[in-house]
C-alpha atoms as a PDB file:
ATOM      1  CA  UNK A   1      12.775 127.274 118.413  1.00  0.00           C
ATOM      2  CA  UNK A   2      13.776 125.796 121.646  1.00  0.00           C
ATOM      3  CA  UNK A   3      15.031 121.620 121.485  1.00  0.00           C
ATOM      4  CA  UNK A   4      12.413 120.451 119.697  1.00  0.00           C
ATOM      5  CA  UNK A   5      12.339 116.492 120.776  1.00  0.00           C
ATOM      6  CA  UNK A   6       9.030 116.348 121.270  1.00  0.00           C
ATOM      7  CA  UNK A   7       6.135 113.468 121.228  1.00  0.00           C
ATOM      8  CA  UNK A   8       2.592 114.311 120.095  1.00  0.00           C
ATOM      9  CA  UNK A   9      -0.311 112.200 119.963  1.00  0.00           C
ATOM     10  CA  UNK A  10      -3.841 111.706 118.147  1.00  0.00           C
ATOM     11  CA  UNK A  11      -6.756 109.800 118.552  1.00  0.00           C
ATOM     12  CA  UNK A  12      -5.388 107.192 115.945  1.00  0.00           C
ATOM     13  CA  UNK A  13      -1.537 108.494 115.631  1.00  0.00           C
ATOM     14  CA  UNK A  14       2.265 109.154 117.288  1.00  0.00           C
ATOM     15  CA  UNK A  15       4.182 111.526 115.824  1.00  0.00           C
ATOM     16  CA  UNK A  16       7.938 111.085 117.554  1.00  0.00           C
ATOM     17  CA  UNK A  17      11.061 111.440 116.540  1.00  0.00           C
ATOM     18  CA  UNK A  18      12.606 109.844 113.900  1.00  0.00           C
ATOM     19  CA  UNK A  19      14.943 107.096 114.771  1.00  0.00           C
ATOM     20  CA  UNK A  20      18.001 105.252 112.891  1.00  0.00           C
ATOM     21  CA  UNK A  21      15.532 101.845 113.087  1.00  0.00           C
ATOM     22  CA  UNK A  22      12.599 103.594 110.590  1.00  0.00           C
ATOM     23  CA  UNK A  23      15.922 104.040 108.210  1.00  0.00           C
ATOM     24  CA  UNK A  24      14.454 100.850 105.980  1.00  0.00           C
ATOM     25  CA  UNK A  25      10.619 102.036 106.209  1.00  0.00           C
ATOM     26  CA  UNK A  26      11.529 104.992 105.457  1.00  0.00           C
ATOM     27  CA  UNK A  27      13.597 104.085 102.327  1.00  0.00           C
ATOM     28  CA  UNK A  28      10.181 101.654 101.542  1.00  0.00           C
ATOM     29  CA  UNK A  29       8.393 104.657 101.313  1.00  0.00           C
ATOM     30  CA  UNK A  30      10.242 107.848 100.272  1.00  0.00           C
ATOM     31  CA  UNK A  31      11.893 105.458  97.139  1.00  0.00           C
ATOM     32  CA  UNK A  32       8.514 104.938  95.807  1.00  0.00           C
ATOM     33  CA  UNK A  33       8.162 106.734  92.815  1.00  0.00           C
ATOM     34  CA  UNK A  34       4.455 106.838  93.214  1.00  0.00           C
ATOM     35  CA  UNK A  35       5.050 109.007  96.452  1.00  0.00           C
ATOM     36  CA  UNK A  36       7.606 110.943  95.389  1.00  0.00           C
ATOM     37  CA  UNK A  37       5.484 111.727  92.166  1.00  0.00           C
ATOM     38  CA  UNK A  38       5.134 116.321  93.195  1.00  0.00           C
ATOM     39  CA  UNK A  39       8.115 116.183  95.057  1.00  0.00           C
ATOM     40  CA  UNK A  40      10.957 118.412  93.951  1.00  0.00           C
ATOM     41  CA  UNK A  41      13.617 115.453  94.702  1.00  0.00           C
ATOM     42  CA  UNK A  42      13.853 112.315  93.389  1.00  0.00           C
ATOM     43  CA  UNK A  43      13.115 109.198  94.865  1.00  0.00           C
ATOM     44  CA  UNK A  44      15.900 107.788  97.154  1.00  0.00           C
ATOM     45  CA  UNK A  45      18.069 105.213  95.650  1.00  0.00           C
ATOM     46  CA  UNK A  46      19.342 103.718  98.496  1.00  0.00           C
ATOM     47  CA  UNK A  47      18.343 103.325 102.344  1.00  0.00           C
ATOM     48  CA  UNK A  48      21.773 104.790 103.192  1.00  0.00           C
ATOM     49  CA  UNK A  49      19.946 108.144 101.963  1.00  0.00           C
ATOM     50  CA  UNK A  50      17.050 107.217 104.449  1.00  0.00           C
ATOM     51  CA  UNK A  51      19.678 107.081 107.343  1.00  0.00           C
ATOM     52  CA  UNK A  52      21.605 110.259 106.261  1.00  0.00           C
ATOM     53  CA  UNK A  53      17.977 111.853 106.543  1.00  0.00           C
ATOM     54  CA  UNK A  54      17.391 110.862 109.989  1.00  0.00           C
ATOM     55  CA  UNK A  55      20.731 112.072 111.284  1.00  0.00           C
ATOM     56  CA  UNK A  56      20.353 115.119 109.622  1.00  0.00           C
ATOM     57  CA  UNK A  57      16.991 116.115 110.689  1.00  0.00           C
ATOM     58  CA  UNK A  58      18.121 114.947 114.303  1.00  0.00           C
ATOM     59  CA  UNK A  59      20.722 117.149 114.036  1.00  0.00           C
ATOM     60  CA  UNK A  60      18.231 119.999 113.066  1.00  0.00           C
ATOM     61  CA  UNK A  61      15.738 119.666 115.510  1.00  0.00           C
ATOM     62  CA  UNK A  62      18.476 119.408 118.359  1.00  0.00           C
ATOM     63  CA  UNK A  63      19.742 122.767 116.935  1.00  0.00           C
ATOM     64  CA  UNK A  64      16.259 124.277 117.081  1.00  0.00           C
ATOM     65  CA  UNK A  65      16.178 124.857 113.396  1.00  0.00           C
ATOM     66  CA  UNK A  66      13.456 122.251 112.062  1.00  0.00           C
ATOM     67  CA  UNK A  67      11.152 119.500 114.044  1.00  0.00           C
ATOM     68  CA  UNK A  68      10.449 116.338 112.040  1.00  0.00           C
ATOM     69  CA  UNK A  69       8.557 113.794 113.175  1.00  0.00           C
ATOM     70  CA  UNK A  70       8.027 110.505 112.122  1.00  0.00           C
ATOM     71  CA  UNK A  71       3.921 109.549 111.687  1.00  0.00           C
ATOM     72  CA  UNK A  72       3.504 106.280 113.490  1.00  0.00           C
ATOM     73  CA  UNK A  73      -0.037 104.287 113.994  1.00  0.00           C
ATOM     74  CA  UNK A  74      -1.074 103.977 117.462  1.00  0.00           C
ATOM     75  CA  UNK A  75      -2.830 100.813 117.286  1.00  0.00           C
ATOM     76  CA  UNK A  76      -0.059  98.918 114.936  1.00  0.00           C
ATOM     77  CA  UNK A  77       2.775 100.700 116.149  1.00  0.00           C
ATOM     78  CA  UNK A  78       3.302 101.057 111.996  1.00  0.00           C
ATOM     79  CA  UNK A  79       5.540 103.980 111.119  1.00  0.00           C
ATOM     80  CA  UNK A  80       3.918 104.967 107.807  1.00  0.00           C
ATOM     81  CA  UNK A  81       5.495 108.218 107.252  1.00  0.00           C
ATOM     82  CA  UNK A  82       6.921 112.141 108.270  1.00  0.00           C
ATOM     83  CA  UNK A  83       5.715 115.074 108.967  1.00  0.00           C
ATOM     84  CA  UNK A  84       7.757 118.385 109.472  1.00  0.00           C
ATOM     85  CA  UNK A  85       7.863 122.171 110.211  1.00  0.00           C
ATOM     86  CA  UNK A  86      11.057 123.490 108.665  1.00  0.00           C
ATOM     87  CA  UNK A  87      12.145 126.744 107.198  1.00  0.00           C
ATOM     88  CA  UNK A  88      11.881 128.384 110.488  1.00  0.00           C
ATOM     89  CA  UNK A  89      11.855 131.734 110.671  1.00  0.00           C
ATOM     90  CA  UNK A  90      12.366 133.304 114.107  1.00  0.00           C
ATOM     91  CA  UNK A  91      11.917 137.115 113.671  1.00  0.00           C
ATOM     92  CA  UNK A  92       8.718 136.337 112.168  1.00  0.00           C
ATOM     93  CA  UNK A  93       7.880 133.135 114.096  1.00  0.00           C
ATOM     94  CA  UNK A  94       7.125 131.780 110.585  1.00  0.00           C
ATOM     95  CA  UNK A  95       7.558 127.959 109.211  1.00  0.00           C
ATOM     96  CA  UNK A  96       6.676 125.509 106.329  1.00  0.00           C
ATOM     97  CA  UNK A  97       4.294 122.444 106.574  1.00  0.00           C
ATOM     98  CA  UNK A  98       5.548 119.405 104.685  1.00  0.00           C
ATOM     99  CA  UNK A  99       4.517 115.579 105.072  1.00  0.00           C
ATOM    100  CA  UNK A 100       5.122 112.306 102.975  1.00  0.00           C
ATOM    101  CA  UNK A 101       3.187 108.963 103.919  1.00  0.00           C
ATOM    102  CA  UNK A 102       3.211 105.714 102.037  1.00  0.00           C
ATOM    103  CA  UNK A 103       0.906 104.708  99.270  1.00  0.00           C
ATOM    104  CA  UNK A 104      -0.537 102.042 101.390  1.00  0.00           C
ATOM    105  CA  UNK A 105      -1.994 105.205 103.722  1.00  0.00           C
ATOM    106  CA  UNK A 106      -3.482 107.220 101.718  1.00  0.00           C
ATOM    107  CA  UNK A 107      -7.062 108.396 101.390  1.00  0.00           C
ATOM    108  CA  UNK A 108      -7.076 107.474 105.708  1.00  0.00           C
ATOM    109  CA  UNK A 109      -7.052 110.641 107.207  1.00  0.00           C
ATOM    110  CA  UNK A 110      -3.576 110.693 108.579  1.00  0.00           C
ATOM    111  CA  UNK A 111      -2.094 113.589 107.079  1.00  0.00           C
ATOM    112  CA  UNK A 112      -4.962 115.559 108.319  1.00  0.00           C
ATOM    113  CA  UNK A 113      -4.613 114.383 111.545  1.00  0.00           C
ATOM    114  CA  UNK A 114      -1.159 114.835 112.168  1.00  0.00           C
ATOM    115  CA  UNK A 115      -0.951 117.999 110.399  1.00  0.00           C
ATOM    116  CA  UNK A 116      -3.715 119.234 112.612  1.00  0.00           C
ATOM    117  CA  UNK A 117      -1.434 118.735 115.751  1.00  0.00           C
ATOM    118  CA  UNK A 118       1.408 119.403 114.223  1.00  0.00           C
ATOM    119  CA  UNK A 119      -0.040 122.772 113.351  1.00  0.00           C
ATOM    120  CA  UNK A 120      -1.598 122.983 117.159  1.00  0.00           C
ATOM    121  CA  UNK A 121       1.980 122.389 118.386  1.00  0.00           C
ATOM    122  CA  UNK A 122       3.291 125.221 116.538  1.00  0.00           C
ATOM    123  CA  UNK A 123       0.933 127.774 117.278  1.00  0.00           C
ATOM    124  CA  UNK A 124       0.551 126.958 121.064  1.00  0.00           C
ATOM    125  CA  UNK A 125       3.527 125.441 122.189  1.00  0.00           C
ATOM    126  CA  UNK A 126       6.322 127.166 119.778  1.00  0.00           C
ATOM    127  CA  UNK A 127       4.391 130.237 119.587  1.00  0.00           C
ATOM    128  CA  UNK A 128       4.555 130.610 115.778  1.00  0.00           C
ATOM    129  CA  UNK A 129       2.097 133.059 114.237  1.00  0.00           C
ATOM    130  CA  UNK A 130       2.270 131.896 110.573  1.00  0.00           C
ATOM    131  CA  UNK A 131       2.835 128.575 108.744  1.00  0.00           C
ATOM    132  CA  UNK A 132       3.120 127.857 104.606  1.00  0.00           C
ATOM    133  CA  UNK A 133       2.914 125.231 102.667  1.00  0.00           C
ATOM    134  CA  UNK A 134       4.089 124.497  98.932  1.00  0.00           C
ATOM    135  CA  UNK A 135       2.672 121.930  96.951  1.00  0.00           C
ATOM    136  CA  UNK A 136       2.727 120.963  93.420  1.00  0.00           C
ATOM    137  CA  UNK A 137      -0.490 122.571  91.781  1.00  0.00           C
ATOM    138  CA  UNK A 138      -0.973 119.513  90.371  1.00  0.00           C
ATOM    139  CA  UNK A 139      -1.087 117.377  93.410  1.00  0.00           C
ATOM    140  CA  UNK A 140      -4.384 117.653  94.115  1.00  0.00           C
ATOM    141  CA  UNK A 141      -4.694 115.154  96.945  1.00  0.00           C
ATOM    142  CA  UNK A 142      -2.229 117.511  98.655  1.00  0.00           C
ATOM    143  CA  UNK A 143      -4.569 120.263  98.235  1.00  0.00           C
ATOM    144  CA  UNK A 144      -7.052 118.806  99.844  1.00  0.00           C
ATOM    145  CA  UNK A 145      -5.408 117.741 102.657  1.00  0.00           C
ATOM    146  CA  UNK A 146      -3.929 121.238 103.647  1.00  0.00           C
END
């Protein structure tokens, strides 16, 4: 994958990169245990853990190797959660799906929306030919949304 600092855009969403200011809306969201409920990590315990996550996944997408994006409302300018293709695979131009929004934005659309041009981006801009997702059979909301 080639630097992947990229904007995208929807009819109702930004996805951008993540930046060291979402660190605390982040943390808001991703220590709730109610979102974290299917995921295979607890929930963070501190928003020093939110800012270690954005400098990390920086790091990735500068080296190519993941692109996360933070899910932002267009009209609010409200950052409400991520979305990401990771586990890249280049000989098979292969990567995962993954996404986390708050609580407070569920049941909206969102993850739809930005997966859907998430998904667009990495077919017809990075040229991938597969993607994957793994959820929690039991997360059912999830399962709808892929």
């Amino acid at each position: 994958m080639p630097d992947l600092c990229v904007t995208l855009t929807t009819d109702r969403l930004l996805l951008r990169p993540l930046q060291a200011a979402d660190a605390p809306v982040l943390f808001a969201t991703f220590s709730d245990p109610q979102v974290m409920r299917y995921w295979n990590t607890p929930p963070w315990d501190t928003e020093a853990v939110a800012l270690d996550y954005i400098h990390a996944e920086r790091h990735a997408m500068h080296e190519g190797e993941r692109l996360t994006l933070a899910i932002v409302i267009r009209e609010s300018a409200e950052l409400i959660g991520k979305c990401l293709l990771f586990n890249y695979q280049p000989e098979s131009r292969r990567a995962e799906i993954g996404f986390g929004i708050a609580s407070s934005a569920w049941g909206k659309g969102y993850v739809q929306e930005a997966a859907g041009e998430l998904l667009r981006h990495g077919f017809e801009t990075l040229g991938l030919n597969r993607v994957e997702a793994e959820i929690d059979p039991n997360n059912s909301a999830s399962g709808r949304a892929l």
